[in-house]
PDB file of N, CA and C in Angstrom:
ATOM      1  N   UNK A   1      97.800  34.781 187.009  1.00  0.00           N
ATOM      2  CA  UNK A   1      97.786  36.224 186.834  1.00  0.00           C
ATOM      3  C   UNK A   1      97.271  36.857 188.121  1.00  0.00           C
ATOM      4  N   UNK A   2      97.910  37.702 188.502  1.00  0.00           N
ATOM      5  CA  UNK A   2      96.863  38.631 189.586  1.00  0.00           C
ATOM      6  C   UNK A   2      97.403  40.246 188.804  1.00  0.00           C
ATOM      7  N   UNK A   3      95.867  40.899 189.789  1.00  0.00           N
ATOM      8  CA  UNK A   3      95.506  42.040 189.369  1.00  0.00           C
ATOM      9  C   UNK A   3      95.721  42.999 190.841  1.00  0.00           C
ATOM     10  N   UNK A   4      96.342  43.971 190.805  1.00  0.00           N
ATOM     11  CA  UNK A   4      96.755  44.818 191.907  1.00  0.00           C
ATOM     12  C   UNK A   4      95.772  45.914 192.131  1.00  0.00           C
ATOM     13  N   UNK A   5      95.587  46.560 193.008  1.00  0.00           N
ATOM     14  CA  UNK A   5      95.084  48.196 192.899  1.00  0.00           C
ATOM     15  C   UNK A   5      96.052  49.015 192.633  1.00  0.00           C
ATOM     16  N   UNK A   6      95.600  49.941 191.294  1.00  0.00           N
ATOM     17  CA  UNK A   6      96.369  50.831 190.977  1.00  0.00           C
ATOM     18  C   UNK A   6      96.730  52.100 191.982  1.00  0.00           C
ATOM     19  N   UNK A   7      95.770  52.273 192.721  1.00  0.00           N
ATOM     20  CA  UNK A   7      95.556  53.160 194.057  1.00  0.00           C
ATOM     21  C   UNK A   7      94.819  52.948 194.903  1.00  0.00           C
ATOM     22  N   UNK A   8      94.768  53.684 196.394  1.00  0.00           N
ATOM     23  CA  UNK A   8      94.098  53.916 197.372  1.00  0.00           C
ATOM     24  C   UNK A   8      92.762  54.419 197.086  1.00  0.00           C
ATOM     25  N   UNK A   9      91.683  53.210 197.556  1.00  0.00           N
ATOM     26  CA  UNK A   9      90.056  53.940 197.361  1.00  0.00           C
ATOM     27  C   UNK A   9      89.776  52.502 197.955  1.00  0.00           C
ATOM     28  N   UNK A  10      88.371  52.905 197.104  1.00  0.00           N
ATOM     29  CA  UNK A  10      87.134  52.081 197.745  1.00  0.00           C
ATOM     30  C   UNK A  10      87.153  51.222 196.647  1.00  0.00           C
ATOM     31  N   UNK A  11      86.618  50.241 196.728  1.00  0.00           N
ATOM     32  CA  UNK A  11      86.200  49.579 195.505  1.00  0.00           C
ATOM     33  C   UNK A  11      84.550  49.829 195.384  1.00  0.00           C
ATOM     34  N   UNK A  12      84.519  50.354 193.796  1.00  0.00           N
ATOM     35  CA  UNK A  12      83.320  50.688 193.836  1.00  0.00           C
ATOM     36  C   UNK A  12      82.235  49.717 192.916  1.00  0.00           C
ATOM     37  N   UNK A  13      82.745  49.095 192.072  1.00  0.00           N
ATOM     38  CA  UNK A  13      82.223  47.611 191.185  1.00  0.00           C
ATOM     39  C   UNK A  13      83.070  46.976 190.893  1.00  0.00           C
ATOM     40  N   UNK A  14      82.574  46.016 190.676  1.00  0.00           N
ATOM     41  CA  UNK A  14      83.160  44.501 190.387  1.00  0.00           C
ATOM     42  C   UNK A  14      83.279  43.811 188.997  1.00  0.00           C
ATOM     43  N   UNK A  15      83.401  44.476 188.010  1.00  0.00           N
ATOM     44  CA  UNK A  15      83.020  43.509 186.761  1.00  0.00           C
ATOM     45  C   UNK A  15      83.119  41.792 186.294  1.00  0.00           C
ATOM     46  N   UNK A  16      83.600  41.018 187.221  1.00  0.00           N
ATOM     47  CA  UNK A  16      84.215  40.228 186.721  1.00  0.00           C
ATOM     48  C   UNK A  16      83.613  38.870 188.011  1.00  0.00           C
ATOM     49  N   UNK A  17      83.891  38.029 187.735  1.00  0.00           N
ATOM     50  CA  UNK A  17      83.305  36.676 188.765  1.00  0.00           C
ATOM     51  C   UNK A  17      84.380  35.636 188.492  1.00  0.00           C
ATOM     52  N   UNK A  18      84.757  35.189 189.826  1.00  0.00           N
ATOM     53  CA  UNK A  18      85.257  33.662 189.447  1.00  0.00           C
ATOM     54  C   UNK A  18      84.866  33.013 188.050  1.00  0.00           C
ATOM     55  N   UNK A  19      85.773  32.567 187.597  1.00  0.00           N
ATOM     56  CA  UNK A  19      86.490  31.837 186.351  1.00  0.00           C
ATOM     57  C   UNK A  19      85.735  32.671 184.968  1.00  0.00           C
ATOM     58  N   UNK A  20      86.324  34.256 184.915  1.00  0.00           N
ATOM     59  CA  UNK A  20      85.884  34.461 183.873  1.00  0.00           C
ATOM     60  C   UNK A  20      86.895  34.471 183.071  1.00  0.00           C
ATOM     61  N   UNK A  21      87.037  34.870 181.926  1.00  0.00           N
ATOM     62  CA  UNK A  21      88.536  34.954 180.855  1.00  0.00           C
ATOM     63  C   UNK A  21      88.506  36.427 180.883  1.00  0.00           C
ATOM     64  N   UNK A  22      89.727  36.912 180.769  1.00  0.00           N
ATOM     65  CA  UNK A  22      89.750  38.039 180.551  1.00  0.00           C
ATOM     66  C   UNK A  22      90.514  38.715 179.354  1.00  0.00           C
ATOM     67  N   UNK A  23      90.800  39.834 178.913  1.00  0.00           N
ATOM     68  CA  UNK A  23      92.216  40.008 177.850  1.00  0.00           C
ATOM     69  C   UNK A  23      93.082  40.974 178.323  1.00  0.00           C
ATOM     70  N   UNK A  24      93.727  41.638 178.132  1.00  0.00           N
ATOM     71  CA  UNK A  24      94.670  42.438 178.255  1.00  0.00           C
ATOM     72  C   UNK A  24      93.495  43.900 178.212  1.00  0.00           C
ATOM     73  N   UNK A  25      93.882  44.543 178.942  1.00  0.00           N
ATOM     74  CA  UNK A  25      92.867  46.021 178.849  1.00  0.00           C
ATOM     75  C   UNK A  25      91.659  46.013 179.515  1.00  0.00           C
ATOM     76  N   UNK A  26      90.858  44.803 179.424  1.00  0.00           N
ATOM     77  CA  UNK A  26      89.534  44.690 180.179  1.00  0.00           C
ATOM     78  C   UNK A  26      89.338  45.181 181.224  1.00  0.00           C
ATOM     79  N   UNK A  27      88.386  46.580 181.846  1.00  0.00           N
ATOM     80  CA  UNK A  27      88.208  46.570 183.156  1.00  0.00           C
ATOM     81  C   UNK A  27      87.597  45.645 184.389  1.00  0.00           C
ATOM     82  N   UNK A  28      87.867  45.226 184.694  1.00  0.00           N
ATOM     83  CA  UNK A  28      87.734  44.221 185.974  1.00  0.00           C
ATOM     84  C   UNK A  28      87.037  44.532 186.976  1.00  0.00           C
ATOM     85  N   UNK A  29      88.089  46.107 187.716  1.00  0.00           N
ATOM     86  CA  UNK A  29      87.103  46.851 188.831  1.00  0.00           C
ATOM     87  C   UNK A  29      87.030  48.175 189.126  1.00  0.00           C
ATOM     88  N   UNK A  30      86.430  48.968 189.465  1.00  0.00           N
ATOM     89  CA  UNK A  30      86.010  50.312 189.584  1.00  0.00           C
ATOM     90  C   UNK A  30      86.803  50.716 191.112  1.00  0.00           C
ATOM     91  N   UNK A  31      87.810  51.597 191.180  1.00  0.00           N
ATOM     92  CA  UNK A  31      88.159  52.351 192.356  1.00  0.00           C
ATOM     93  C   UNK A  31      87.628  53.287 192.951  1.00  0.00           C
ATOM     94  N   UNK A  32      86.633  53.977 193.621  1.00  0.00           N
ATOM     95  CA  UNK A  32      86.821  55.777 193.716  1.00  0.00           C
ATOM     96  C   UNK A  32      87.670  55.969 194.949  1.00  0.00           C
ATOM     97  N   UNK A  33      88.331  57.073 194.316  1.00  0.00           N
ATOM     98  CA  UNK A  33      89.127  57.638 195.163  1.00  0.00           C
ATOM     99  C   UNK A  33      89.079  59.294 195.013  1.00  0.00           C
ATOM    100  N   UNK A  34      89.659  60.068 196.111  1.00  0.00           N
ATOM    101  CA  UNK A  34      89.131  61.664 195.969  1.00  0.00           C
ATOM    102  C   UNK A  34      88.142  61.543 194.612  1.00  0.00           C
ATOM    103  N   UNK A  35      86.693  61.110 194.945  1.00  0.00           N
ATOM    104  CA  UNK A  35      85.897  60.933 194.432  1.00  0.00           C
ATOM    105  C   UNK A  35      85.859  60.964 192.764  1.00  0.00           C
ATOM    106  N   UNK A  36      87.046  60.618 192.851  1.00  0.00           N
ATOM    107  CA  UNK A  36      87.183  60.172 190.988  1.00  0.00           C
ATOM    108  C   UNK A  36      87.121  59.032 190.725  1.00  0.00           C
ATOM    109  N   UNK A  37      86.190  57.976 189.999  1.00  0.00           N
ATOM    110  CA  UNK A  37      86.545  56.330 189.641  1.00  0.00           C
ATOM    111  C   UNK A  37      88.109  56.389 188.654  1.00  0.00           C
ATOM    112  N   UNK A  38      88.441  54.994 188.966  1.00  0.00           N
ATOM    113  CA  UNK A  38      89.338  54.687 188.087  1.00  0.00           C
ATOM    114  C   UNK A  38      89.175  53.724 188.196  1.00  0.00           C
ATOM    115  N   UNK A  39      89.295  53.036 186.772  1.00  0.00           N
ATOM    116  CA  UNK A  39      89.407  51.784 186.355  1.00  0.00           C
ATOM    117  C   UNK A  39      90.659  50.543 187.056  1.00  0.00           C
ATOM    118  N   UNK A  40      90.269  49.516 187.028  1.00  0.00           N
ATOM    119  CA  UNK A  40      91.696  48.549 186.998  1.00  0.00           C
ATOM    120  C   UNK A  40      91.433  47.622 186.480  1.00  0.00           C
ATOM    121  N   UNK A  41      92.651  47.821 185.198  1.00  0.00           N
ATOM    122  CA  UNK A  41      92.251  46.769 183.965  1.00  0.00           C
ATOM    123  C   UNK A  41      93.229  45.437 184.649  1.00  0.00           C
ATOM    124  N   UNK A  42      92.891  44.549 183.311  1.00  0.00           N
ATOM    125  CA  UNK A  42      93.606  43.625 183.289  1.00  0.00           C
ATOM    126  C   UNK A  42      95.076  43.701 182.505  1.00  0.00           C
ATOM    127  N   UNK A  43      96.036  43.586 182.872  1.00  0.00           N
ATOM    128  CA  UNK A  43      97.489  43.784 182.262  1.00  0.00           C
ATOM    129  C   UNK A  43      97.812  42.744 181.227  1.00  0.00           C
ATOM    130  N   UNK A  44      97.236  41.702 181.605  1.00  0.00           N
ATOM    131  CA  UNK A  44      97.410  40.186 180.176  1.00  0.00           C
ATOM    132  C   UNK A  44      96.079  39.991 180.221  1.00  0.00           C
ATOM    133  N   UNK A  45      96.072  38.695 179.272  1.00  0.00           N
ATOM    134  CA  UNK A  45      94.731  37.807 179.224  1.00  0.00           C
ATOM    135  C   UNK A  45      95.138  36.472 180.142  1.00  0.00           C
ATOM    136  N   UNK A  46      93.839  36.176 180.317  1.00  0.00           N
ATOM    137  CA  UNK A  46      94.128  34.899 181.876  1.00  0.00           C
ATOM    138  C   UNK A  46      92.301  34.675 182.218  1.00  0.00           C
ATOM    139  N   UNK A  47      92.801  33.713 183.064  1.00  0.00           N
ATOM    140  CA  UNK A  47      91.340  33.903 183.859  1.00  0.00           C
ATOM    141  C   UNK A  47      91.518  33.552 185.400  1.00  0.00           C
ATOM    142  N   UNK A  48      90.217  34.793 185.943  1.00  0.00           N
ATOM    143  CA  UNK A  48      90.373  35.004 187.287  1.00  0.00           C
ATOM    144  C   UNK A  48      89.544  33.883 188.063  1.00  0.00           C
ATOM    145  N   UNK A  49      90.325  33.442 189.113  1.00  0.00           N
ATOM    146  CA  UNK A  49      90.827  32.684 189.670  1.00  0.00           C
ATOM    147  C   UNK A  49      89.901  32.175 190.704  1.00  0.00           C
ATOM    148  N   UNK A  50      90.407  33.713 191.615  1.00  0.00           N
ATOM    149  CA  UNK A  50      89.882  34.278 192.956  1.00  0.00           C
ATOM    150  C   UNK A  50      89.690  35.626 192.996  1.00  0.00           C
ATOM    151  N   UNK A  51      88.494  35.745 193.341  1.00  0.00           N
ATOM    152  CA  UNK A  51      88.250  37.361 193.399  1.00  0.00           C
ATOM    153  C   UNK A  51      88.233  37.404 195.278  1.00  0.00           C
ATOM    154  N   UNK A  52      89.152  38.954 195.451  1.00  0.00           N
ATOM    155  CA  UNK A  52      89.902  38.944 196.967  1.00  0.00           C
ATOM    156  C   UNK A  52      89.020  39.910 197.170  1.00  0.00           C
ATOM    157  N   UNK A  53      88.649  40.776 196.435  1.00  0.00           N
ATOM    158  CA  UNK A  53      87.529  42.349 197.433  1.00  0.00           C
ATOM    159  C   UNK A  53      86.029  42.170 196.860  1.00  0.00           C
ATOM    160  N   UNK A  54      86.147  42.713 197.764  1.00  0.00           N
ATOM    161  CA  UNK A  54      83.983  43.088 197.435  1.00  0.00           C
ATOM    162  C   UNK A  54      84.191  44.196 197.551  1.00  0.00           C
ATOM    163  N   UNK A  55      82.601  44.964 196.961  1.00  0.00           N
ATOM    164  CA  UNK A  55      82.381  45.953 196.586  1.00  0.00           C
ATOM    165  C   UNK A  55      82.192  46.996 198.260  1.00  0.00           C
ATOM    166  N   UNK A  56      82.899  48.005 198.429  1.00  0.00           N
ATOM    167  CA  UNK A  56      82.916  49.087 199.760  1.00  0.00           C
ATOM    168  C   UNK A  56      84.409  48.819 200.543  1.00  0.00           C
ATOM    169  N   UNK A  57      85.325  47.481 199.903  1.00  0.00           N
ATOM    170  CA  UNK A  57      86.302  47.209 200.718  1.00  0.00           C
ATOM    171  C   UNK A  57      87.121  48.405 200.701  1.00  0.00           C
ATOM    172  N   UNK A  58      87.880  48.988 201.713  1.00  0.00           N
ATOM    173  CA  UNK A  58      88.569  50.181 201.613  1.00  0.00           C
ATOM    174  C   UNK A  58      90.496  49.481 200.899  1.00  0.00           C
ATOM    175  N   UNK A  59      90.804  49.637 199.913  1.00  0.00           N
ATOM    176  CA  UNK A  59      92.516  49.040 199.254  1.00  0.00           C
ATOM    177  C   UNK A  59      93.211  49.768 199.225  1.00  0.00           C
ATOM    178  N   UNK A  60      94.408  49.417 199.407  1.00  0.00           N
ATOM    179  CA  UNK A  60      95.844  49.582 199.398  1.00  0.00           C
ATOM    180  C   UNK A  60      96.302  50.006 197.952  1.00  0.00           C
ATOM    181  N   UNK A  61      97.033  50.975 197.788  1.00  0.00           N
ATOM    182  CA  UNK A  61      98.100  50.873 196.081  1.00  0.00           C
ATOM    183  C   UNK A  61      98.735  49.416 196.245  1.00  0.00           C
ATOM    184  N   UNK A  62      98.679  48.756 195.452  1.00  0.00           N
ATOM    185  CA  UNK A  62      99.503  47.709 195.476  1.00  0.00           C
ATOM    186  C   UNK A  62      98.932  46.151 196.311  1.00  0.00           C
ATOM    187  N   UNK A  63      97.566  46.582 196.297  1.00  0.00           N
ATOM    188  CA  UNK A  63      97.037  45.322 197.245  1.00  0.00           C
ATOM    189  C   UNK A  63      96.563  44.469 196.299  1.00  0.00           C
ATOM    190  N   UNK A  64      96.344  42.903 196.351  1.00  0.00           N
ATOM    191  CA  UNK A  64      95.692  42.118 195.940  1.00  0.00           C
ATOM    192  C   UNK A  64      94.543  41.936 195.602  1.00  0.00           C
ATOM    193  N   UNK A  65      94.004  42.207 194.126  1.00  0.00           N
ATOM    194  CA  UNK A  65      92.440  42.213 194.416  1.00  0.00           C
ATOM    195  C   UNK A  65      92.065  41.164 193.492  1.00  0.00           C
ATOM    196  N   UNK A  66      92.638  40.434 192.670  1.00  0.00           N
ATOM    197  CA  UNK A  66      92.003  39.357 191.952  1.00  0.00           C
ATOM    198  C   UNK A  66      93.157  38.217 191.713  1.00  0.00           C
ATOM    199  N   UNK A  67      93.396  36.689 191.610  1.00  0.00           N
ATOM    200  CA  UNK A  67      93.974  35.950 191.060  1.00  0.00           C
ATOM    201  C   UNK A  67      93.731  35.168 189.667  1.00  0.00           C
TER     202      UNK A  67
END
């Protein structure tokens, strides 16, 4: 499974650590962007893998942030 950024921001938390389980809906990680958070859930259930950002990394729409 991987998990994308839904948009351009910061990453602002992390919920989640190498080899946790996840389900479908679970938030994972915190975005802010034009200083609004948004969530980025998980789309299935799985477990993450590899976590690709830390918390202040500046992301891409569409970038890689968890396996």
């Amino acid at each position: 499974m991987k998990i994308l950024a839904n948009m351009s921001g910061i990453i602002n938390d992390i919920r989640v650590k190498e080899g946790d389980l996840v389900k479908a809906g679970d938030v994972v990680a915190v975005i802010e962007s034009m200083k609004m958070l948004i969530d980025v859930k998980a789309e299935a259930p799985g477990l993450i893998m590899k976590v690709v950002c830390q918390v202040e990394d500046f992301v891409q729409e569409g970038q890689l942030l968890f396996e």
